[in-house]
N, C-alpha and C. Protein backbone atom coordinates (compact mmCIF):
# COMPACT_ATOMS: atom_id res chain seq x y z
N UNK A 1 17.65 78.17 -31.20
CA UNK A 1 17.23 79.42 -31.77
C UNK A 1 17.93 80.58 -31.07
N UNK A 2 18.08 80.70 -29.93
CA UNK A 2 18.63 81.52 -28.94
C UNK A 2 20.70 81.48 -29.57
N UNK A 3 20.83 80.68 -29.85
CA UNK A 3 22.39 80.62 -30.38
C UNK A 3 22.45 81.41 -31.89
N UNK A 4 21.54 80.97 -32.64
CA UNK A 4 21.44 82.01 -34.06
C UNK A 4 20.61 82.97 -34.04
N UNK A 5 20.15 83.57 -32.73
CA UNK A 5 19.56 84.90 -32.34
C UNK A 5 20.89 85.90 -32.21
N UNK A 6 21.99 85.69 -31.21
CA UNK A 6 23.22 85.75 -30.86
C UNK A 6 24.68 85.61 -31.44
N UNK A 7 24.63 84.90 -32.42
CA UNK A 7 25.73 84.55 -32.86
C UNK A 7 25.29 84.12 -34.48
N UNK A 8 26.01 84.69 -35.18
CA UNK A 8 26.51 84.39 -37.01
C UNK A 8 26.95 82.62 -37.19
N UNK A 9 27.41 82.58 -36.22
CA UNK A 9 27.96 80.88 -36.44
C UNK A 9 27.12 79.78 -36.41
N UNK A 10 27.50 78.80 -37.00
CA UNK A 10 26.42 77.51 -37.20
C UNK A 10 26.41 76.75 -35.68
N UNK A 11 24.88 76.05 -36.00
CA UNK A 11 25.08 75.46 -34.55
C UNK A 11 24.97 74.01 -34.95
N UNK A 12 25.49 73.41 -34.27
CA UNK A 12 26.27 71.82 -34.54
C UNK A 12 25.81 71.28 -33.40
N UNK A 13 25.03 70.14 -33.15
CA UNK A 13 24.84 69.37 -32.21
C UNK A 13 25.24 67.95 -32.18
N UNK A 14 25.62 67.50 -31.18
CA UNK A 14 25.77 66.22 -31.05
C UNK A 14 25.53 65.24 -30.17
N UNK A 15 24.57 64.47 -30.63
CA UNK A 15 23.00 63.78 -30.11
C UNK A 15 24.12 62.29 -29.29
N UNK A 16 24.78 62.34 -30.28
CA UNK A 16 25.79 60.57 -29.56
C UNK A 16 26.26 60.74 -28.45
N UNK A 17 27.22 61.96 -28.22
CA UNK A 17 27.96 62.38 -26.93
C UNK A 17 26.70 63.09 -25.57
N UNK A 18 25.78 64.19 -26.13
CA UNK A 18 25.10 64.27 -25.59
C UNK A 18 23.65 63.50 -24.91
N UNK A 19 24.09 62.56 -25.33
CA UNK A 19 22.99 61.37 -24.95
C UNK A 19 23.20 60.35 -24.22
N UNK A 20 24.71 59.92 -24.90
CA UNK A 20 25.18 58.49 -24.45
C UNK A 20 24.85 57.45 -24.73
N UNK A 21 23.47 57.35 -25.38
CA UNK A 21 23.00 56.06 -25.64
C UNK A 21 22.32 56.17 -26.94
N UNK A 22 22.73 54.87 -27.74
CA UNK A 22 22.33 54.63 -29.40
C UNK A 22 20.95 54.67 -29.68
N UNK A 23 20.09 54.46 -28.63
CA UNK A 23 18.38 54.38 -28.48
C UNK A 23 17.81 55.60 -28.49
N UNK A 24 18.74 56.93 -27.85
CA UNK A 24 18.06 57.82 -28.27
C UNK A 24 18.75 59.33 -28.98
N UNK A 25 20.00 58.64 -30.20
CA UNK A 25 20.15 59.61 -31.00
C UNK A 25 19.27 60.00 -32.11
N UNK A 26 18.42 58.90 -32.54
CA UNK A 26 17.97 59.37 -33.73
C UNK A 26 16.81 60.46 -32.84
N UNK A 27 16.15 60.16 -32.23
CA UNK A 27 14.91 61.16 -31.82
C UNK A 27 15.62 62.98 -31.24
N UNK A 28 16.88 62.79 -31.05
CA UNK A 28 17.32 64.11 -30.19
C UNK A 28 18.46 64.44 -31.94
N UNK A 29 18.32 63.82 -32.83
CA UNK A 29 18.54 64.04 -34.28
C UNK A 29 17.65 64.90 -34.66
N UNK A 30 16.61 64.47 -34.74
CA UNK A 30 14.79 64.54 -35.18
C UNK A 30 14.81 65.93 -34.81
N UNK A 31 14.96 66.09 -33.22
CA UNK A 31 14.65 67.48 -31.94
C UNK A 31 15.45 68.48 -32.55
N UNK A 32 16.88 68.42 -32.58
CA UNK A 32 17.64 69.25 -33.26
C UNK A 32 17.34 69.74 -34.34
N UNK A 33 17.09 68.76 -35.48
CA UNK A 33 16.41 69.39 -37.18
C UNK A 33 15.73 70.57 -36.42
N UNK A 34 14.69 70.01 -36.08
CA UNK A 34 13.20 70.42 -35.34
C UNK A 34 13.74 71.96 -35.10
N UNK A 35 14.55 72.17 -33.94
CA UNK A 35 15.00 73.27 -33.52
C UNK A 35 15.97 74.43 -33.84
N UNK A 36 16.37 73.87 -35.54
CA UNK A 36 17.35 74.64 -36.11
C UNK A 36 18.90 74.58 -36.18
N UNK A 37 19.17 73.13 -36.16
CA UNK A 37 20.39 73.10 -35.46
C UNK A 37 20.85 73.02 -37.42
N UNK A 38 22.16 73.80 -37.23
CA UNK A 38 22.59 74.00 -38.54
C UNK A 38 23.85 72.47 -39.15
N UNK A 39 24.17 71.21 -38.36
CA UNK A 39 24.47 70.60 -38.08
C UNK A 39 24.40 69.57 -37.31
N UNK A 40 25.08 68.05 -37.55
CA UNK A 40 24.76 67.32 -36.44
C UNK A 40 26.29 66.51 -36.75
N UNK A 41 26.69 65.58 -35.62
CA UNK A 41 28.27 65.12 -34.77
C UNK A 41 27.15 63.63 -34.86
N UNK A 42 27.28 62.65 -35.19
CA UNK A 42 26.72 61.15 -35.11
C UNK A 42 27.94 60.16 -35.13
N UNK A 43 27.72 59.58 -34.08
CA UNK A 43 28.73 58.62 -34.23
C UNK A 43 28.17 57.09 -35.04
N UNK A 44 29.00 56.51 -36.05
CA UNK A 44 28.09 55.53 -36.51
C UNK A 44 29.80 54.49 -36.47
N UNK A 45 29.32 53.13 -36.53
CA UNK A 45 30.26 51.89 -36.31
C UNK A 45 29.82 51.09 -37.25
N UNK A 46 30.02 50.10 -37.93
CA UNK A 46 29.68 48.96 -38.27
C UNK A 46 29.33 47.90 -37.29
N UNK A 47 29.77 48.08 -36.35
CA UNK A 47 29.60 46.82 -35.44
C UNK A 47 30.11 47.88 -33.78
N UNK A 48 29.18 48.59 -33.52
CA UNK A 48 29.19 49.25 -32.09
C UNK A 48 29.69 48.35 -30.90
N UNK A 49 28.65 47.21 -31.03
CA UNK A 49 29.12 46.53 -29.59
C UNK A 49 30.79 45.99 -29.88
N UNK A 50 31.41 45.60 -31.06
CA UNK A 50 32.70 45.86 -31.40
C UNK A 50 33.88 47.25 -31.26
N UNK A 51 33.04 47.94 -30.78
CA UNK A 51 34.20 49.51 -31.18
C UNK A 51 34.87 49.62 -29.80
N UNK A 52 36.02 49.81 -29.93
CA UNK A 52 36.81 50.15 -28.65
C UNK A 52 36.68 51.26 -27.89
N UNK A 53 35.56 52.19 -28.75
CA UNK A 53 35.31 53.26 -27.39
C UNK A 53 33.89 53.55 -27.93
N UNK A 54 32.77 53.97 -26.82
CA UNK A 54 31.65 54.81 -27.36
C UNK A 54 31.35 53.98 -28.54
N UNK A 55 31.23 52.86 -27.89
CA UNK A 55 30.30 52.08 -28.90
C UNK A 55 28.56 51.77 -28.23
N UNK A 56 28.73 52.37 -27.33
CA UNK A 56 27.06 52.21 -26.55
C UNK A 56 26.27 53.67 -27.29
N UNK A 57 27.01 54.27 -27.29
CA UNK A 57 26.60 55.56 -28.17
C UNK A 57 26.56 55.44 -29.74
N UNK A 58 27.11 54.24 -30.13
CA UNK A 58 27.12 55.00 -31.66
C UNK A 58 25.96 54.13 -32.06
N UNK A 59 25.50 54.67 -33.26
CA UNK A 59 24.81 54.26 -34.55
C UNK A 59 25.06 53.22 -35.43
N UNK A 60 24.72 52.04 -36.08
CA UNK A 60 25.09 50.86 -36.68
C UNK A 60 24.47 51.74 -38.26
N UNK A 61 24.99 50.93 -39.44
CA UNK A 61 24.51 52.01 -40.64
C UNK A 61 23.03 52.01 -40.74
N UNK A 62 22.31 50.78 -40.45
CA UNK A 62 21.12 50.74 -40.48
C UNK A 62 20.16 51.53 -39.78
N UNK A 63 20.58 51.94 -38.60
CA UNK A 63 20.14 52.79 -37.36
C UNK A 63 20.34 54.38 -37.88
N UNK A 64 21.66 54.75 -38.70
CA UNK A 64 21.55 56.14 -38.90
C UNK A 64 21.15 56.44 -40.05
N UNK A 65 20.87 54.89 -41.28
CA UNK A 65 19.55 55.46 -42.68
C UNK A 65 18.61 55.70 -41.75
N UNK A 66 17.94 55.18 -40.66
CA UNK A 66 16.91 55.02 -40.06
C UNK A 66 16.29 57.01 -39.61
N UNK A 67 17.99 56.93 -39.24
CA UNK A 67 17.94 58.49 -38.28
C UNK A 67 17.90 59.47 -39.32
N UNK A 68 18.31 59.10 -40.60
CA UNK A 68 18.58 60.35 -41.50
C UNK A 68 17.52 60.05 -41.91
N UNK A 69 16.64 59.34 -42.24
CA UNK A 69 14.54 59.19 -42.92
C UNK A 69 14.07 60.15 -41.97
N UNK A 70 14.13 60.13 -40.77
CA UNK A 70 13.59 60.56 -39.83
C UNK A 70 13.92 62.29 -39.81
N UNK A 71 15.22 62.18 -39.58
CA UNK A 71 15.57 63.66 -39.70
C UNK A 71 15.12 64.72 -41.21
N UNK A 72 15.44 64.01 -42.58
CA UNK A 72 14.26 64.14 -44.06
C UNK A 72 13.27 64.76 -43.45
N UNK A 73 12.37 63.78 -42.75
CA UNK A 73 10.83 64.03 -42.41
C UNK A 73 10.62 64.93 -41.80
N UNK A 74 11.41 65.16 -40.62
CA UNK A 74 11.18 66.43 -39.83
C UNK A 74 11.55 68.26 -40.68
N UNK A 75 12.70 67.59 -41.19
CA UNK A 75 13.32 68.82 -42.07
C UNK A 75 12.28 69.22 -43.32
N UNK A 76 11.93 68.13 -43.96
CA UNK A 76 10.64 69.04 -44.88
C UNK A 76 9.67 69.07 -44.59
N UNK A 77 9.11 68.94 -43.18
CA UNK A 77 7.77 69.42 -42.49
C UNK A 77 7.98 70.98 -42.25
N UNK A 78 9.25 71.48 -42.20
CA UNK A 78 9.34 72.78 -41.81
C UNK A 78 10.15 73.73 -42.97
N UNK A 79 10.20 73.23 -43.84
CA UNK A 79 10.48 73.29 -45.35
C UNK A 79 12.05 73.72 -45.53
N UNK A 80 12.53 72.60 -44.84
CA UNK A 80 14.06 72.85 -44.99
C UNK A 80 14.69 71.18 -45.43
N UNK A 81 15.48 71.36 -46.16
CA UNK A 81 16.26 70.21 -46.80
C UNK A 81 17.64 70.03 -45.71
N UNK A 82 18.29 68.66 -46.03
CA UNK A 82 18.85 67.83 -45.35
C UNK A 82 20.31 67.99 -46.31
């Protein structure tokens, strides 16, 4: 909120890099909606433990339908769409 108090520009977060770990992007997904973030950076793989980099971080597709239900839910609790 403090970034679109300040600044015209969108704010973009990214829960994969800022986290490091695939267990807790969807919830710091969720936090962000939550907090206005005008964007989100997700890393998703088909097969993570396969990816040659930042595969402990990414998302499998099932994990980020999972994260985008979640993020839905939070976003029209506060009456904003996805």
């Amino acid at each position: 909120m403090y970034l679109h108090a300040k600044t015209h520009l969108p704010v973009v977060v990214d829960p994969s890099h800022g986290t490091g770990h695939s267990y807790l992007v969807p919830q710091m997904c969720a936090a962000s909606v939550a907090a206005g973030a005008d964007g989100l950076i997700i890393e998703v793989h088909p097969n993570p433990e396969a990816a040659l980099s930042d595969g402990y971080q990414s998302l499998d597709f099932g994990q980020f339908e999972q994260a985008l239900h979640l993020c839905r839910k939070v976003a029209g609790a506060l009456g904003r769409e996805l």
